[in-house]
Protein backbone atom coordinates (compact mmCIF):
# COMPACT_ATOMS: atom_id res chain seq x y z
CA UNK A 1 92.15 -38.53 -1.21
CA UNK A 2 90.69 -35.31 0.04
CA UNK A 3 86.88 -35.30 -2.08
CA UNK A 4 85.69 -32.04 -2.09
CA UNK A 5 81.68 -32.62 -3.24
CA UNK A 6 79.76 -35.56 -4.09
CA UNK A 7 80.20 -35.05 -7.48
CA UNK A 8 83.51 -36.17 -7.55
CA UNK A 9 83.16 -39.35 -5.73
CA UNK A 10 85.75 -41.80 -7.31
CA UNK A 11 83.61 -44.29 -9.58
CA UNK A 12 83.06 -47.61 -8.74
CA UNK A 13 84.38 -46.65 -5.48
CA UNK A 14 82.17 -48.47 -2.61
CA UNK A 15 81.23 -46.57 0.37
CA UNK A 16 82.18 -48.16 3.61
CA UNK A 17 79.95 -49.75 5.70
CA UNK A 18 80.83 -48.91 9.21
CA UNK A 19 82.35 -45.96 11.41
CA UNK A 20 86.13 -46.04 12.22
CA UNK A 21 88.35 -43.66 12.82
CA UNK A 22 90.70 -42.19 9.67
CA UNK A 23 93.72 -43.79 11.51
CA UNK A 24 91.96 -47.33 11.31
CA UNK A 25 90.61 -46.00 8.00
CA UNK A 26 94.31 -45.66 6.55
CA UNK A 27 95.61 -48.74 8.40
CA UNK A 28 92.66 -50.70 6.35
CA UNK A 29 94.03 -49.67 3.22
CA UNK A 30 97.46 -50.26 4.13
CA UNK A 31 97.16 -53.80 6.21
CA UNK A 32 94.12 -55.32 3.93
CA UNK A 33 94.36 -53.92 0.66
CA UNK A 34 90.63 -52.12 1.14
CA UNK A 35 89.58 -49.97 -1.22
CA UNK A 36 86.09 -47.02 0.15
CA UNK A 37 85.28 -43.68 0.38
CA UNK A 38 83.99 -42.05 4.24
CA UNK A 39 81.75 -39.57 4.65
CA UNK A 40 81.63 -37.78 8.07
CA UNK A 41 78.96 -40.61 9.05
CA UNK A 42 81.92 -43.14 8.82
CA UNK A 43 84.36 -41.13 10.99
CA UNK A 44 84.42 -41.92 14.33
CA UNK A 45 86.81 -39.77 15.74
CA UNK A 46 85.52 -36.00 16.11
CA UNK A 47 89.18 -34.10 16.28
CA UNK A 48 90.39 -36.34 13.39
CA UNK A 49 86.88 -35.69 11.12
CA UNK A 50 87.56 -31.58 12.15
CA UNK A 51 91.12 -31.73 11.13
CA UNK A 52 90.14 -33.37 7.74
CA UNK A 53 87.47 -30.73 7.38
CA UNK A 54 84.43 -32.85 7.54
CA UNK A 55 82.48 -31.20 10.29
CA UNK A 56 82.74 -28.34 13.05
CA UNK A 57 84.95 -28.35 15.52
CA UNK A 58 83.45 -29.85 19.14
CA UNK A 59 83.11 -27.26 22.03
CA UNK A 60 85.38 -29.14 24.00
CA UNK A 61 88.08 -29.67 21.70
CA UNK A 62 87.99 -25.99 20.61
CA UNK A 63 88.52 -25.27 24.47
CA UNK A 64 90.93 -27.36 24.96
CA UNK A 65 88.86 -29.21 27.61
CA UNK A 66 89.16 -32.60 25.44
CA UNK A 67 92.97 -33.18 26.12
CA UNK A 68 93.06 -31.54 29.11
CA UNK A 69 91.13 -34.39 30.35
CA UNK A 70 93.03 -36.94 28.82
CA UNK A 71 95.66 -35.63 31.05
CA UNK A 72 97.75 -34.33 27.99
CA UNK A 73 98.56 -30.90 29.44
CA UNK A 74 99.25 -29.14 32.74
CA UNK A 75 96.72 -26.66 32.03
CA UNK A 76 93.59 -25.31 29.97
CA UNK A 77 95.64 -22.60 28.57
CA UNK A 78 98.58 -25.14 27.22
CA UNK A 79 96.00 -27.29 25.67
CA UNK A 80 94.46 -24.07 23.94
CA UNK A 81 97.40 -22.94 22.72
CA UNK A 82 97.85 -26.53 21.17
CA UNK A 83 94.83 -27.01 19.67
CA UNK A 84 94.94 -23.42 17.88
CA UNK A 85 97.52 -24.69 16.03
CA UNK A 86 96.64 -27.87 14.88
CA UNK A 87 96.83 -27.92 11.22
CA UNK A 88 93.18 -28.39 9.87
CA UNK A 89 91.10 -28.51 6.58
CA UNK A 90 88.59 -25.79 6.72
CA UNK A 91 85.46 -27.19 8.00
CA UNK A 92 82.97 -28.48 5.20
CA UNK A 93 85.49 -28.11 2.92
CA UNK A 94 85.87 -32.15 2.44
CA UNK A 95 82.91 -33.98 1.62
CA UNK A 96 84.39 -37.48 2.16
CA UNK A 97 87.77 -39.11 2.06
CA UNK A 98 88.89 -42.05 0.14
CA UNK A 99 91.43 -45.03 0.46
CA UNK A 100 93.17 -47.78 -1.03
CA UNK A 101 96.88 -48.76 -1.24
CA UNK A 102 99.07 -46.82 -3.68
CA UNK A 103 99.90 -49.70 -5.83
CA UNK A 104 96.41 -50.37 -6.74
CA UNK A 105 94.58 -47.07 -6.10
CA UNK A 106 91.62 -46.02 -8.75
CA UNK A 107 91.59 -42.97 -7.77
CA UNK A 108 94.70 -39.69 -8.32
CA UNK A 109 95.30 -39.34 -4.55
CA UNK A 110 95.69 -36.14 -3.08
CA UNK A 111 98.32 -37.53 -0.34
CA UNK A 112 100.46 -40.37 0.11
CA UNK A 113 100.82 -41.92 3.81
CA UNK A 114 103.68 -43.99 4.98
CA UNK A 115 104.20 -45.76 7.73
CA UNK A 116 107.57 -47.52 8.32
CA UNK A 117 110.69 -47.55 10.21
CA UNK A 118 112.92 -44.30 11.41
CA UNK A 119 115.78 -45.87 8.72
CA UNK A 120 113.39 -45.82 5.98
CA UNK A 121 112.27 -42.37 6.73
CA UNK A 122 115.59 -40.92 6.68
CA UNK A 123 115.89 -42.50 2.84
CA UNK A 124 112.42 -41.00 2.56
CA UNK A 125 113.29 -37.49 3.77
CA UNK A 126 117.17 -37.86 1.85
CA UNK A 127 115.23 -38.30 -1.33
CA UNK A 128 112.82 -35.10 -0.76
CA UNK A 129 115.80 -33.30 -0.63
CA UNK A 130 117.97 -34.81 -4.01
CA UNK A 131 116.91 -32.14 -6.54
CA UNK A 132 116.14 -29.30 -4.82
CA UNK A 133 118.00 -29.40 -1.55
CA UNK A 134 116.94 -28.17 1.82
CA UNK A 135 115.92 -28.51 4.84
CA UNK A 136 112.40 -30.31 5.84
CA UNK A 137 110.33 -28.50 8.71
CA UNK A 138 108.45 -30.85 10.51
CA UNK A 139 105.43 -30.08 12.26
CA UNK A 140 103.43 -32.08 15.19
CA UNK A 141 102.69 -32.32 18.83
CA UNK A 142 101.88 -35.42 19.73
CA UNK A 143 98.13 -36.00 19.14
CA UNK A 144 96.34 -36.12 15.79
CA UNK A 145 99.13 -37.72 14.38
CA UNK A 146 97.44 -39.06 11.16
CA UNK A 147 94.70 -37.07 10.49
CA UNK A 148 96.57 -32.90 11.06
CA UNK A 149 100.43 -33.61 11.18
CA UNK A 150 100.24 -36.09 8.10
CA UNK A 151 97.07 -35.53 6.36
CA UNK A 152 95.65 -32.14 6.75
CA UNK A 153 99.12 -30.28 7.14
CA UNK A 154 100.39 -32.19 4.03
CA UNK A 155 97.12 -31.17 2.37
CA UNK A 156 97.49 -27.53 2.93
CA UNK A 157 101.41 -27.22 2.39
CA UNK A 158 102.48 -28.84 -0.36
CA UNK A 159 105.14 -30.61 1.03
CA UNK A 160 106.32 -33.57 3.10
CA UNK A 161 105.85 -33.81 6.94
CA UNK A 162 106.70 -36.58 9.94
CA UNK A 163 105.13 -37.58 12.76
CA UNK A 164 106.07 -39.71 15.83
CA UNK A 165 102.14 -40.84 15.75
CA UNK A 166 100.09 -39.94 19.00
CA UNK A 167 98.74 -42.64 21.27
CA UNK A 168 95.26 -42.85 19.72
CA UNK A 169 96.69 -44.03 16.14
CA UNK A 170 99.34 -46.45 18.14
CA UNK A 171 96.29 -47.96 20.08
CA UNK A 172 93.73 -48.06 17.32
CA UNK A 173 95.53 -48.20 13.65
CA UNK A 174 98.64 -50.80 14.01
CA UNK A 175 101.20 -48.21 14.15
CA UNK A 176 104.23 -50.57 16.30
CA UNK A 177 106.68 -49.24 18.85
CA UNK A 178 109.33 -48.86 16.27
CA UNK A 179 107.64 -46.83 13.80
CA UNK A 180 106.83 -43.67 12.52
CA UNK A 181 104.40 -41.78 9.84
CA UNK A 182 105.00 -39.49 6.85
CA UNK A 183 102.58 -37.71 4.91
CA UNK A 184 103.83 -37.23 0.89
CA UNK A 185 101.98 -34.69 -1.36
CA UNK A 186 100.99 -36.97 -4.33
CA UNK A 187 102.44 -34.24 -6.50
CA UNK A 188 106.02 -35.02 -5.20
CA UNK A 189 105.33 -39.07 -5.92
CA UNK A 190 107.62 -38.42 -9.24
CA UNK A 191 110.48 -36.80 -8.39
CA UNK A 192 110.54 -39.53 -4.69
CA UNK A 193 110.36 -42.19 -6.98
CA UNK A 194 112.86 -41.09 -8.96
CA UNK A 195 115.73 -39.90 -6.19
CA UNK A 196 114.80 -42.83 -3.75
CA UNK A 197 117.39 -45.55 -5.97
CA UNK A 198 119.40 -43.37 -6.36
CA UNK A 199 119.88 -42.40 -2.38
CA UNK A 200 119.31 -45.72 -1.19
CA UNK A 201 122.24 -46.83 -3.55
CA UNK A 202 124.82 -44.02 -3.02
CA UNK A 203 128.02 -44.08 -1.60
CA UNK A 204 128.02 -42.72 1.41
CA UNK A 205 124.32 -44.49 1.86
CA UNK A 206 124.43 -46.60 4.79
């Protein structure tokens, strides 16, 4: 849940205790059952924080000088041209985020996060579709894989998006080899829930 002021903290929500990144922050919720709120003191990871909209963008990041680094692109100017387009919360505009499984959440969640196998996102993405038919845009480059592609872009769209996950949510948050993420607008929750029986159990479902 994107929290816009501390006003609308969820109640009876505890604040957690340490600082993580959001990926590690998401895979808590979905591994242990954990249920907290982060402010930007709890987020470890300065491009995922930005795209959330907790704080400024860092100098280096904004240059591209961060990946470029990490050996991520051939040059500056790639990297740039990358990071420009990195979905992102305005900055400040999201005073903390909050967690907890769906199935026991206390809070109306802005987004829902999945992470599961490519078959089970294809029934995910087939049941986006069922009532109003389409085609689904997907939007991601390989880094900030939880936090812009699934999260923020989500957030700001309105509508569903995939990502492979980048290397720093496989290394850190328990994403395997064999799976992917998808970021759900809670608004859509209904009609999913509603098409995903009825794709899954289709004729020509496989």
């Amino acid at each position: 849940k994107f929290i816009t002021s501390e006003d609308h903290l969820p109640e009876g929500v505890q604040k957690l205790g340490e600082t993580i990144t959001h990926c590690q922050m998401v895979n808590r919720a979905r591994r242990d059952g954990a249920i907290f709120y982060a402010t930007k003191e709890n987020h470890g990871c300065m491009g995922g924080s930005w795209a959330m909209g907790l704080r400024e963008i860092t100098p280096t990041l904004k240059s591209g000088e961060f990946y470029y680094k990490l050996g991520k692109y051939d040059s500056w100017p790639s990297c740039k041209r990358t990071i420009d387009r990195i979905p992102h919360v305005e900055s400040g505009a999201t005073y903390a985020t909050a967690y907890a499984p769906l199935e026991k959440t206390p809070f109306d969640p802005t987004i829902v996060l999945i992470v599961t196998t490519p078959k089970v996102m294809l029934k995910l993405a087939q049941s986006s579709l069922y009532f109003l038919g389409g085609r689904i845009s997907c939007n991601f480059a390989g880094i900030q894989s939880v936090c812009a592609d699934a999260s923020a872009q989500v957030y700001l769209s309105g509508a569903v998006n995939f990502s492979l996950g980048c290397d720093g949510s496989r290394k850190f948050s328990g994403i395997q080899e064999g799976e992917m993420v998808m970021g759900i607008p809670a608004e859509m929750l209904p009609m999913l829930i509603e098409a995903l029986p009825v794709v899954v159990g289709a004729p020509g479902s496989s």
